[in-house]
Every structure is written in structure tokens, then in C-alpha cells.
N, C-alpha and C. Protein backbone atom coordinates (compact mmCIF):
# COMPACT_ATOMS: atom_id res chain seq x y z
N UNK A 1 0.84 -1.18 0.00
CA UNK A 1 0.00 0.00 0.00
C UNK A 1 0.88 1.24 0.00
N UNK A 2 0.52 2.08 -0.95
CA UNK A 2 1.21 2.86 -0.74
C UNK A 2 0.67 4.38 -0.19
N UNK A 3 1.62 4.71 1.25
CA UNK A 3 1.28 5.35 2.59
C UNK A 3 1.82 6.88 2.17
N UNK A 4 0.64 7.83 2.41
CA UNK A 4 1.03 9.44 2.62
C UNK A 4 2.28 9.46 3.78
N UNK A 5 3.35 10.20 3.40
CA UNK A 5 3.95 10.75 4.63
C UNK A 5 4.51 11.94 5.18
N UNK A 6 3.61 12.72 4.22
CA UNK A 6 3.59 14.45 3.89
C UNK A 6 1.95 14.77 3.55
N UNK A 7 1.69 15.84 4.27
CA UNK A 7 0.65 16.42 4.18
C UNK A 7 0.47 16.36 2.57
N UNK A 8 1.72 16.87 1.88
CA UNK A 8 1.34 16.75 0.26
C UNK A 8 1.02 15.90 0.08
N UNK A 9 1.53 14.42 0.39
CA UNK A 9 1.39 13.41 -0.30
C UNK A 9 -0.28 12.89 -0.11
N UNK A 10 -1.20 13.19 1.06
CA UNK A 10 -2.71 13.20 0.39
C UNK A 10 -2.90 14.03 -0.34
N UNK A 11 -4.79 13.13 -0.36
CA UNK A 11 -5.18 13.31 -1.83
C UNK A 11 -6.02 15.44 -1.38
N UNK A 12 -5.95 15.69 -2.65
CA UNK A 12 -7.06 17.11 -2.43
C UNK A 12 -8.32 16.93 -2.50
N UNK A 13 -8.90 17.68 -1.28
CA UNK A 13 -10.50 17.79 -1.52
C UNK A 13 -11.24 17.40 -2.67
N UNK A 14 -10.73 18.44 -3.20
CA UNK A 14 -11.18 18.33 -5.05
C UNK A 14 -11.28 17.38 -5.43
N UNK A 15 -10.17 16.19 -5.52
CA UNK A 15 -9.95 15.11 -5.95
C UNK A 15 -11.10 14.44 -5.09
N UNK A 16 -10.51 14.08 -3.71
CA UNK A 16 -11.82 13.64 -3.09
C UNK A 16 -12.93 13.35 -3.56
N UNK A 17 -13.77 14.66 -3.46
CA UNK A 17 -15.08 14.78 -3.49
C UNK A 17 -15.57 14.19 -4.80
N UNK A 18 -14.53 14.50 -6.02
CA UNK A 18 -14.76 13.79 -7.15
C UNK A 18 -14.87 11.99 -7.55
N UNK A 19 -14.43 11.86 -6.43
CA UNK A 19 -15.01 10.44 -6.16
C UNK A 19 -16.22 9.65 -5.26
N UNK A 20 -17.03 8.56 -5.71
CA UNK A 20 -17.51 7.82 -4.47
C UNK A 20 -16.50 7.06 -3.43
N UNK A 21 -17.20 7.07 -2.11
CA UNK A 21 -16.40 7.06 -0.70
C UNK A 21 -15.94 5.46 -1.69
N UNK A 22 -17.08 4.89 -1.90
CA UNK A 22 -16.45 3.23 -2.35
C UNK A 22 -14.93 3.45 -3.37
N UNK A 23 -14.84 4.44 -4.18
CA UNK A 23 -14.38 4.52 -5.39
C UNK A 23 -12.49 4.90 -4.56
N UNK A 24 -13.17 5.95 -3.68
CA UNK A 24 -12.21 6.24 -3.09
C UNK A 24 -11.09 4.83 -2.28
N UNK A 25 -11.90 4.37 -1.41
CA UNK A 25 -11.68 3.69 -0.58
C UNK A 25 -10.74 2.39 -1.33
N UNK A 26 -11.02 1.76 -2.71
CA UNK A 26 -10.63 0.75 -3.34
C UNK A 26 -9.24 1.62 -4.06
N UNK A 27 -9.38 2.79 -4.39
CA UNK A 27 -8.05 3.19 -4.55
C UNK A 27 -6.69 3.39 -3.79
N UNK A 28 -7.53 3.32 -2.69
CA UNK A 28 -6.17 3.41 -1.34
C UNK A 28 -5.94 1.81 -1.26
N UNK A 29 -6.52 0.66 -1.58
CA UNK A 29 -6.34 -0.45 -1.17
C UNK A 29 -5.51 -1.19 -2.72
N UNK A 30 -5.81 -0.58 -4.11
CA UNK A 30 -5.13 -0.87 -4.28
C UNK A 30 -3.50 0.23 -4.85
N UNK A 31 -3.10 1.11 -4.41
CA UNK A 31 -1.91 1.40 -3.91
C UNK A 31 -2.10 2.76 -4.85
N UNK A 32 -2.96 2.99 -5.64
CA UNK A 32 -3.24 3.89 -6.61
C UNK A 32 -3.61 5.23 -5.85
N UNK A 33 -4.14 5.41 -4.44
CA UNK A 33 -3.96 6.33 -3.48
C UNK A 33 -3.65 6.34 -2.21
N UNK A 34 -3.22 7.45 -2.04
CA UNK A 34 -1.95 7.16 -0.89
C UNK A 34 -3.05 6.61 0.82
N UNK A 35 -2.45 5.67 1.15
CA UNK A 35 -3.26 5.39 2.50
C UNK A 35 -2.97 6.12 3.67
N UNK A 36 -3.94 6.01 4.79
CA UNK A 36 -3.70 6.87 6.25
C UNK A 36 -2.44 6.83 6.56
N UNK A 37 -1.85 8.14 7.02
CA UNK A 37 -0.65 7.99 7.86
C UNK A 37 -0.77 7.55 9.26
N UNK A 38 -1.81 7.52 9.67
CA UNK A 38 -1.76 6.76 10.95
C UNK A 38 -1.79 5.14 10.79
N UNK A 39 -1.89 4.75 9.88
CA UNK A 39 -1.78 3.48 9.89
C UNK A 39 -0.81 2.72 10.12
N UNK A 40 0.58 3.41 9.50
CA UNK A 40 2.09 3.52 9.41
C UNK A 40 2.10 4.00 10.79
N UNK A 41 1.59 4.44 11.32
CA UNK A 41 1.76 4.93 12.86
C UNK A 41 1.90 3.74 13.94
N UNK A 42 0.33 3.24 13.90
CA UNK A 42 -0.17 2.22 14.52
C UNK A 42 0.31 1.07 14.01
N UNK A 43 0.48 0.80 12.88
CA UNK A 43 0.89 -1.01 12.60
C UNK A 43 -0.46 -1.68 11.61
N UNK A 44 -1.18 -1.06 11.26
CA UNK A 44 -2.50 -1.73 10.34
C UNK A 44 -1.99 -1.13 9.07
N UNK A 45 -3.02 -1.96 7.93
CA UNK A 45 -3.02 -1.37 7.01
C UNK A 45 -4.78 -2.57 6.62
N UNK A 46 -5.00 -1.59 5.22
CA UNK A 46 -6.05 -1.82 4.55
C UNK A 46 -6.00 -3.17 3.94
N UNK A 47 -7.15 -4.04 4.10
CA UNK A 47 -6.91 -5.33 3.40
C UNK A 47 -7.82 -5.78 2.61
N UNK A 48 -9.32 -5.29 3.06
CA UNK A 48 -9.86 -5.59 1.64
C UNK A 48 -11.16 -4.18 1.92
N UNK A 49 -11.66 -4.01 0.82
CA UNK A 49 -12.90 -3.24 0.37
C UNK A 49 -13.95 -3.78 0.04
N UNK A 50 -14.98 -3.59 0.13
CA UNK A 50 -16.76 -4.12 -0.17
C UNK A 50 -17.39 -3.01 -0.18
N UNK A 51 -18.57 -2.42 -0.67
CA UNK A 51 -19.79 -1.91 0.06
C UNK A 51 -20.68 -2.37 0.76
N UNK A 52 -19.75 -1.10 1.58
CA UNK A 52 -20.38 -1.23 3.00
C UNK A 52 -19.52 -2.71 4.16
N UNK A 53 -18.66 -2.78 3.57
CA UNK A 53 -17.71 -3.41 4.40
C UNK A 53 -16.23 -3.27 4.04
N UNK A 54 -14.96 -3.02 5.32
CA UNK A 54 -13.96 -2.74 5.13
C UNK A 54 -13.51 -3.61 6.05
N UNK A 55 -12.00 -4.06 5.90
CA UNK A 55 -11.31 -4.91 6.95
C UNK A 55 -9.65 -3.97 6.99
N UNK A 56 -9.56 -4.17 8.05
CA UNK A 56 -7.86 -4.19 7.85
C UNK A 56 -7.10 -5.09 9.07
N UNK A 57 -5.94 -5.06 8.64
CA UNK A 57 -5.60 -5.93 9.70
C UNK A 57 -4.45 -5.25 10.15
N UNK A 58 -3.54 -5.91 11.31
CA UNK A 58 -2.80 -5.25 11.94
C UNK A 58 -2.16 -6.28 13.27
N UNK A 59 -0.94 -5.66 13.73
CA UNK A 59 -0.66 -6.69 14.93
C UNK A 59 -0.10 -5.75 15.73
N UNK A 60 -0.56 -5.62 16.99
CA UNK A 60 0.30 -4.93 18.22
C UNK A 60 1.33 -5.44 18.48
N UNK A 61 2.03 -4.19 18.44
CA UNK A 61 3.73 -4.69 19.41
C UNK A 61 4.20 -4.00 20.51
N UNK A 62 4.55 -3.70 21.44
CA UNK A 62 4.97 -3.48 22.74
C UNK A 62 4.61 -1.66 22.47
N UNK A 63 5.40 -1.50 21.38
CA UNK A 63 4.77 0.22 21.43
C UNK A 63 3.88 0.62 21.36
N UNK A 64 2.32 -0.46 21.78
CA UNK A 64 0.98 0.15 21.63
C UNK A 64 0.57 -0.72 23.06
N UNK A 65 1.99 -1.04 24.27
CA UNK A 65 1.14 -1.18 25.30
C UNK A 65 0.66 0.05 26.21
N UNK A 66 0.12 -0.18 27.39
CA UNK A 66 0.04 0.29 28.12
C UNK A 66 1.62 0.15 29.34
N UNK A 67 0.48 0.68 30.59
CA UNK A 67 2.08 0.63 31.75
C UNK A 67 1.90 -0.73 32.13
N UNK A 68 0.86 -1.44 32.33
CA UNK A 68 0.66 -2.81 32.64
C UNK A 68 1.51 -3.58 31.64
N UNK A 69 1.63 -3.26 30.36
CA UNK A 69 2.35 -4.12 29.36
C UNK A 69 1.18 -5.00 28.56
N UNK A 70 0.01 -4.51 28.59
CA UNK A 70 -1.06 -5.07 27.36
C UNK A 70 -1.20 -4.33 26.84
N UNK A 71 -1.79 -4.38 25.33
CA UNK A 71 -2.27 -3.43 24.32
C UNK A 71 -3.41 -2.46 24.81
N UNK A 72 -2.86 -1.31 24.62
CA UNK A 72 -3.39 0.04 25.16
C UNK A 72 -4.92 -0.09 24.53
N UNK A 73 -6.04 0.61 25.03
CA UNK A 73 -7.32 0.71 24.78
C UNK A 73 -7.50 1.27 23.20
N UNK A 74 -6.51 2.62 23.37
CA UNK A 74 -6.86 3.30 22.13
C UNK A 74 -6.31 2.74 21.23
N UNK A 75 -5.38 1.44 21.03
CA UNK A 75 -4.85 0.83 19.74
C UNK A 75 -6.46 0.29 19.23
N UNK A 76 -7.43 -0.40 20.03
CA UNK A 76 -8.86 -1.05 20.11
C UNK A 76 -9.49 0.11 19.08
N UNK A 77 -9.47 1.10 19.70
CA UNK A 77 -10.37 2.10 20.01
C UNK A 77 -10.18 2.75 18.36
N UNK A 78 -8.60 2.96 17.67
CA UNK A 78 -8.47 3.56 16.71
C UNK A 78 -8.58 2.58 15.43
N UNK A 79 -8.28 1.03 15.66
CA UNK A 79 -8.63 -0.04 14.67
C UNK A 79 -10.03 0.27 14.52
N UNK A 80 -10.84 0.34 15.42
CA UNK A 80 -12.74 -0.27 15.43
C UNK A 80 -12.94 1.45 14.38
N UNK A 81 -12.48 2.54 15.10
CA UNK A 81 -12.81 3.86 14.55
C UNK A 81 -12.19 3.62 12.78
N UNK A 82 -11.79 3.55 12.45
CA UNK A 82 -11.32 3.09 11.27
C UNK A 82 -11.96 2.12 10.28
N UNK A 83 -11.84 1.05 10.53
CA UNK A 83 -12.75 0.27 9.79
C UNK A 83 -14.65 0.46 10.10
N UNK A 84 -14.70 0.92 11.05
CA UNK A 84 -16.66 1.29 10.92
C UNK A 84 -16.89 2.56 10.51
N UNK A 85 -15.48 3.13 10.44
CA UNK A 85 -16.00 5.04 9.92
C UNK A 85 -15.72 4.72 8.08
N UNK A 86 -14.52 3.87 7.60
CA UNK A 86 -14.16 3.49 6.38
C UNK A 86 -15.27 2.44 5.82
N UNK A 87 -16.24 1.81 6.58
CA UNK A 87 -17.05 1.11 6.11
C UNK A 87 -18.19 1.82 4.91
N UNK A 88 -18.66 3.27 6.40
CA UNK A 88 -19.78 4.14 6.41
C UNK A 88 -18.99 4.75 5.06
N UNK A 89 -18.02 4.53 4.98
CA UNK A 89 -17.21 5.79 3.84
C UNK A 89 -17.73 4.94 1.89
N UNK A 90 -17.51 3.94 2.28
CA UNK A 90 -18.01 3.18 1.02
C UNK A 90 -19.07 3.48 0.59
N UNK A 91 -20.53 3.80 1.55
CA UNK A 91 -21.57 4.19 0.75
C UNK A 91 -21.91 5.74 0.70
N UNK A 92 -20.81 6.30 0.86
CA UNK A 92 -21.01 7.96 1.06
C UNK A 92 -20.81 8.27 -1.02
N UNK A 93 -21.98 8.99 -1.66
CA UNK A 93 -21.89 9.33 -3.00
C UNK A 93 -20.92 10.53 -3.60
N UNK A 94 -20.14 10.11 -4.53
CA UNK A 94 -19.48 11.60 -4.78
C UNK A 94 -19.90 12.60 -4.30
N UNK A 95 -19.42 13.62 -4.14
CA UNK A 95 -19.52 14.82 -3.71
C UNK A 95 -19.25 14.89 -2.25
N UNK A 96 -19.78 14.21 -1.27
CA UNK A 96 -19.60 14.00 -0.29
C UNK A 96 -19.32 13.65 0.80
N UNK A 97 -18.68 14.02 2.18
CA UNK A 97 -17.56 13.54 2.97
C UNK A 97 -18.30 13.05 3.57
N UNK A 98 -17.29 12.53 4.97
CA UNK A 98 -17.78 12.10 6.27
C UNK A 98 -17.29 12.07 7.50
N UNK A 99 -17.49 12.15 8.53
CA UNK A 99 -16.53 12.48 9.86
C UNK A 99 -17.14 11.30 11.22
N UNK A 100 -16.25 10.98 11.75
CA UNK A 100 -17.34 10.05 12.95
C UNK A 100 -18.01 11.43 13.78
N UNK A 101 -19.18 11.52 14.05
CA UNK A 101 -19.75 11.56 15.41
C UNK A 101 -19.03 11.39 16.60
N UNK A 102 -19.40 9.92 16.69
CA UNK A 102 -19.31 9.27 17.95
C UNK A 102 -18.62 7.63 18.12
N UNK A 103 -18.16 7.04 18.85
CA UNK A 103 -18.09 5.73 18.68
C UNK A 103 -18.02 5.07 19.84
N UNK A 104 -17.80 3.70 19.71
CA UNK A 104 -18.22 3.07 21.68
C UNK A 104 -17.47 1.86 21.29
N UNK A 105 -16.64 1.41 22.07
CA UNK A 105 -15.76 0.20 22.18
C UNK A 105 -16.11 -0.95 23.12
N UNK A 106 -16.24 -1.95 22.84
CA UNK A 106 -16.25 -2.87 24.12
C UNK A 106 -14.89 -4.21 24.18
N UNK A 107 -14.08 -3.91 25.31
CA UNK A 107 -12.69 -5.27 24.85
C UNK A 107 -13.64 -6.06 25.66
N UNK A 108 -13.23 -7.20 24.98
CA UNK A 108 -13.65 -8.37 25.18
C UNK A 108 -12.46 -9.66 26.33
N UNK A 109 -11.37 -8.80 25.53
CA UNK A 109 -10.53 -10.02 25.55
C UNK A 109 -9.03 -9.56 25.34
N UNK A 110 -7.76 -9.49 26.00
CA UNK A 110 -6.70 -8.46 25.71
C UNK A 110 -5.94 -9.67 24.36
N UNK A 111 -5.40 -8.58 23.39
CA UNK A 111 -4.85 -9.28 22.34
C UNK A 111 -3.75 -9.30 22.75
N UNK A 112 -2.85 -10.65 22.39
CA UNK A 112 -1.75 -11.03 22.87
C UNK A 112 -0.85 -10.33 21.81
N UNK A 113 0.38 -9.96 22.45
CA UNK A 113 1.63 -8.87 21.75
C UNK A 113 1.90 -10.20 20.37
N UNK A 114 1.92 -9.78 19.10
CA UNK A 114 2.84 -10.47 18.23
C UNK A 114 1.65 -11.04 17.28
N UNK A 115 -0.09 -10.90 17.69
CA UNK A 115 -1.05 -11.40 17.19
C UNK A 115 -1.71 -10.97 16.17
N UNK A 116 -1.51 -11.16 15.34
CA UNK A 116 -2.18 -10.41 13.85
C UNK A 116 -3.94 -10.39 13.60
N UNK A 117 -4.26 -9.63 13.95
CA UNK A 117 -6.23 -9.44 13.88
C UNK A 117 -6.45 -8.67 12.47
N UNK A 118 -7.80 -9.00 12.89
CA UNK A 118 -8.66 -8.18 11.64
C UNK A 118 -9.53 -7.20 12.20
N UNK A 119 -9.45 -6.27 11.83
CA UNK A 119 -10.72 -4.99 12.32
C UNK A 119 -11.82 -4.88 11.33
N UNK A 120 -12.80 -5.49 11.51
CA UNK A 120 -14.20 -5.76 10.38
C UNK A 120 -15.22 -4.83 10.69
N UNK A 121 -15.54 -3.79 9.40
CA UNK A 121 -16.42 -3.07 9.97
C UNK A 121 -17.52 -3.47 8.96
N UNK A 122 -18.71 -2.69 9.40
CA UNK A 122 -19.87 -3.06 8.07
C UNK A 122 -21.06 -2.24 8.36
N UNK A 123 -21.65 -1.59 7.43
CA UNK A 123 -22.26 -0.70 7.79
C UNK A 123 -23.95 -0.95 8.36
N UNK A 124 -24.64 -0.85 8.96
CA UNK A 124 -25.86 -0.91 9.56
C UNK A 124 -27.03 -0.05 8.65
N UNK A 125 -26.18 1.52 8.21
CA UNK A 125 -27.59 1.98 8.15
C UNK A 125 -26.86 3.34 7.08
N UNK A 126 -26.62 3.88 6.10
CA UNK A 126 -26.28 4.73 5.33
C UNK A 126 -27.70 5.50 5.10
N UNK A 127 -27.20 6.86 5.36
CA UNK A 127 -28.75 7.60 4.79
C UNK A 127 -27.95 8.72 4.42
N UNK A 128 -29.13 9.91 4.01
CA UNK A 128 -28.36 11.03 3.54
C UNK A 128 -27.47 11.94 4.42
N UNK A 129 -27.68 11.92 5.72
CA UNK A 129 -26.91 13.01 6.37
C UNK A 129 -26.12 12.06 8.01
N UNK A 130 -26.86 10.52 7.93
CA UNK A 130 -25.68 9.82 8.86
C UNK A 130 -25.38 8.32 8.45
N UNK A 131 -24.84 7.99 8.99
CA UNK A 131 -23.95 6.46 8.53
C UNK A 131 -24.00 5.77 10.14
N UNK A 132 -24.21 4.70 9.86
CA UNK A 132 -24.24 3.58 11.54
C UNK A 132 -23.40 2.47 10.90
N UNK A 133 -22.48 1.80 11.59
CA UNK A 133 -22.09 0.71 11.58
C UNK A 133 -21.12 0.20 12.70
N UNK A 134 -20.99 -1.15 12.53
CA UNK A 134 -21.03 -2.18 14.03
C UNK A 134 -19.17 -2.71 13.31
N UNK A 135 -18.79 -2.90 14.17
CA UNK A 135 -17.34 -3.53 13.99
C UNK A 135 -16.94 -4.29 15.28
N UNK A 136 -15.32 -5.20 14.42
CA UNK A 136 -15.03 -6.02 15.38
C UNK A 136 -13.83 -6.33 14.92
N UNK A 137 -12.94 -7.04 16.24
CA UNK A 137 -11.50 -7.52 16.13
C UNK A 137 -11.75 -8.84 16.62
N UNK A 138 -11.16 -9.19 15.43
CA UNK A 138 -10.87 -11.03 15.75
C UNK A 138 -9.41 -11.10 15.28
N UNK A 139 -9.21 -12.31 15.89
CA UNK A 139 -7.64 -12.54 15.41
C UNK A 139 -7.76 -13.51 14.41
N UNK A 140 -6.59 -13.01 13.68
CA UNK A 140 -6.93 -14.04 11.73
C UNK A 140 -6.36 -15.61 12.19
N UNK A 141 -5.53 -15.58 12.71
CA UNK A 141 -5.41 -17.52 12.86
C UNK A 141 -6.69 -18.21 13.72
N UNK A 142 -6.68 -17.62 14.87
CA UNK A 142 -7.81 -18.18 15.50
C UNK A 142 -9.10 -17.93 15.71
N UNK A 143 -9.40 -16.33 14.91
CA UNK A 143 -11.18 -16.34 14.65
C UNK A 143 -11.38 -15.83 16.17
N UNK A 144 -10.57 -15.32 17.37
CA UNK A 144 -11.39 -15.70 18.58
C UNK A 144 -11.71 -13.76 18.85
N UNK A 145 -12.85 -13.26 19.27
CA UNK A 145 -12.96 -12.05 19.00
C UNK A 145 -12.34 -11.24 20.07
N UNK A 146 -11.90 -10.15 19.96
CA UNK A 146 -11.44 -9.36 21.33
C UNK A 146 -12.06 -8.46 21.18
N UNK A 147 -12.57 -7.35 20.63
CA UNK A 147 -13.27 -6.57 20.76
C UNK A 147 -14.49 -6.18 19.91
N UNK A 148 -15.56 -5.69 20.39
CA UNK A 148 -16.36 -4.67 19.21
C UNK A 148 -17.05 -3.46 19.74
N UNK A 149 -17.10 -2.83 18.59
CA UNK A 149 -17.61 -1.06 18.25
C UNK A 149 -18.97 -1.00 17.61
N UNK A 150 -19.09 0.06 17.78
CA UNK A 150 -20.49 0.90 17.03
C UNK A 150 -19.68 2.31 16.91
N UNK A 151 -20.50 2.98 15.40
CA UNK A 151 -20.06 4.05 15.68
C UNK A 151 -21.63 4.90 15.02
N UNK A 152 -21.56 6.33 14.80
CA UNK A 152 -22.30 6.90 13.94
C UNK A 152 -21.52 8.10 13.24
N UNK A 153 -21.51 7.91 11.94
CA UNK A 153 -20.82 9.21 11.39
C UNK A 153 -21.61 10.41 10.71
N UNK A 154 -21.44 11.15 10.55
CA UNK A 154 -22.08 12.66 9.89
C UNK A 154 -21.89 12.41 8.32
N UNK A 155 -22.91 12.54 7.38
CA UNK A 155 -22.44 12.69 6.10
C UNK A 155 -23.13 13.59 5.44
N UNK A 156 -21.91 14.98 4.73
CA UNK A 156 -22.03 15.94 4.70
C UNK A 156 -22.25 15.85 3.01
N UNK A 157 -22.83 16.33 2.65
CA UNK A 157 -23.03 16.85 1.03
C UNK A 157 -22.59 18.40 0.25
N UNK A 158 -20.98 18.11 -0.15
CA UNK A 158 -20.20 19.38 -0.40
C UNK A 158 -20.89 19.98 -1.68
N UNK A 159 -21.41 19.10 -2.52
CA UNK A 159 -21.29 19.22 -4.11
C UNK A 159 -20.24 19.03 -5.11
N UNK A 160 -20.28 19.37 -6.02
CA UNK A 160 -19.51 19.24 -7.15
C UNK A 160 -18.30 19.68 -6.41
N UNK A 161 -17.07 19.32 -7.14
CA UNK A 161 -16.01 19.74 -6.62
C UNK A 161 -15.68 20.66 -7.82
N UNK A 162 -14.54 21.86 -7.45
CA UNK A 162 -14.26 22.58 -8.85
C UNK A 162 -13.81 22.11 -9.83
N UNK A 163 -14.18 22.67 -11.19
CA UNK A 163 -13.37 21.55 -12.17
C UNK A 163 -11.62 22.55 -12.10
């Protein structure tokens, strides 16, 4: 995938908006636009695209524990925000963005350091001005879940972008 690591290196509004969120979203996955810099931050990256469903995966390593030495809440917290806000992003129509609201986490289960998961989001409910969808972390060898989210996002209608 290939990762922004300069403000330049995302994409412009313009460009943006000139796409659907789906249209968008399959271009960052396949390398044709530049992906989140927080991803490169955190340790995930994008793994597959659907409408109305996104996955990525990712594995914690010691720099996303806490002081206890388990994986910190917000590593949970920024996987689930990601794939259920990128879900809601698939059915958002050209012209228009989207931002989370709100979102709610529940761990289930602490992921063990070195464990490669999936963050599955999928959308519940796309309308014109909000987006709902439910997500979850399972780990890819063993399927066993550690966490899930809800979120609701805002979806804003810019219009045309300039030519």
C-alpha cells in the first residue's frame, strides 16, 4: 500500500469529493492512493474493500502497550474507529464527505503482543446526512474475538467539486 507521509502526499479535496467514498476507498487499497498515515503509525493497514464493508488488519507490538504491558485501549479504540467510519465511507456518493460523530468500544478479551487481527467493519444503516455501523477484532489464525464497536458518522453533502 502505498502510505502518505507528507501532508502533500494526500489526496485534495477536489480530488476527493470527485469520487464515491467506495471509489475512493478501493483506490487506497489498491496502492493507486496514498493510505492513512496513521496506519504507518499504529501497525494496520487496509486489506480488503466491499460496500459497506472494510477490513484491515494489523498486529500490536509493545509500542501500543500500556504501563501494565497489554495493548493500550486506544490501539482497540483507533482499529474499530477506522474500519466502521471506512465502512460508512463506502456508501457515502461523490460529492460528499464524512466524519465520525461518535463511537463506543467494548474489549472483550486483551490481544496477545505479536497477534495479527482483523478490524471488520460493516455498515448498519447509510442515509443522507448519517452512517451507523457495528465492527469487530478477531484474530486471523484463530477467529477468537477481542473486541467490538459501534459508531455513527455525519455525512455531509459538499457538491460538485471545482473543475
Amino acid at each position: 500500500m502505498n502510505r502518505a507521509t507528507r501532508i502533500e502526499d494526500l489526496v485534495t479535496p477536489d480530488k476527493a469529493l470527485s469520487m464515491s467514498g467506495l471509489d475512493y476507498m478501493r483506490g487506497i487499497l489498491s496502492g493507486d492512493l496514498p493510505g492513512p498515515p496513521i496506519g504507518a503509525t499504529l501497525g494496520y493497514e487496509l486489506h480488503a474493500v466491499d460496500a459497506g464493508r472494510v477490513v484491515f488488519r494489523g498486529t500490536p507490538t509493545f509500542d501500543f502497550c500500556n504501563p501494565m504491558g497489554t495493548v493500550h485501549g486506544g490501539w482497540y479504540g483507533t482499529l474499530l474507529d477506522s474500519c466502521m467510519a471506512c465502512a460508512v465511507m463506502t456508501t457515502v456518493p461523490q460529492g460528499s464527505t464524512y466524519t465520525t460523530l461518535e463511537y463506543k468500544i467494548n474489549i472483550v478479551r486483551p490481544i496477545p503482543l505479536g497477534t495479527e487481527i482483523e478490524a471488520i467493519g460493516t455498515t448498519q444503516h447509510s442515509g443522507r446526512s448519517t452512517g451507523v455501523a457495528n465492527g469487530e477484532i478477531r484474530g486471523v489464525a484463530d477467529g477468537k474475538l477481542y473486541a467490538t464497536g459501534s459508531t455513527t458518522c455525519i455525512v455531509m453533502q459538499i457538491g460538485s467539486p471545482r473543475a
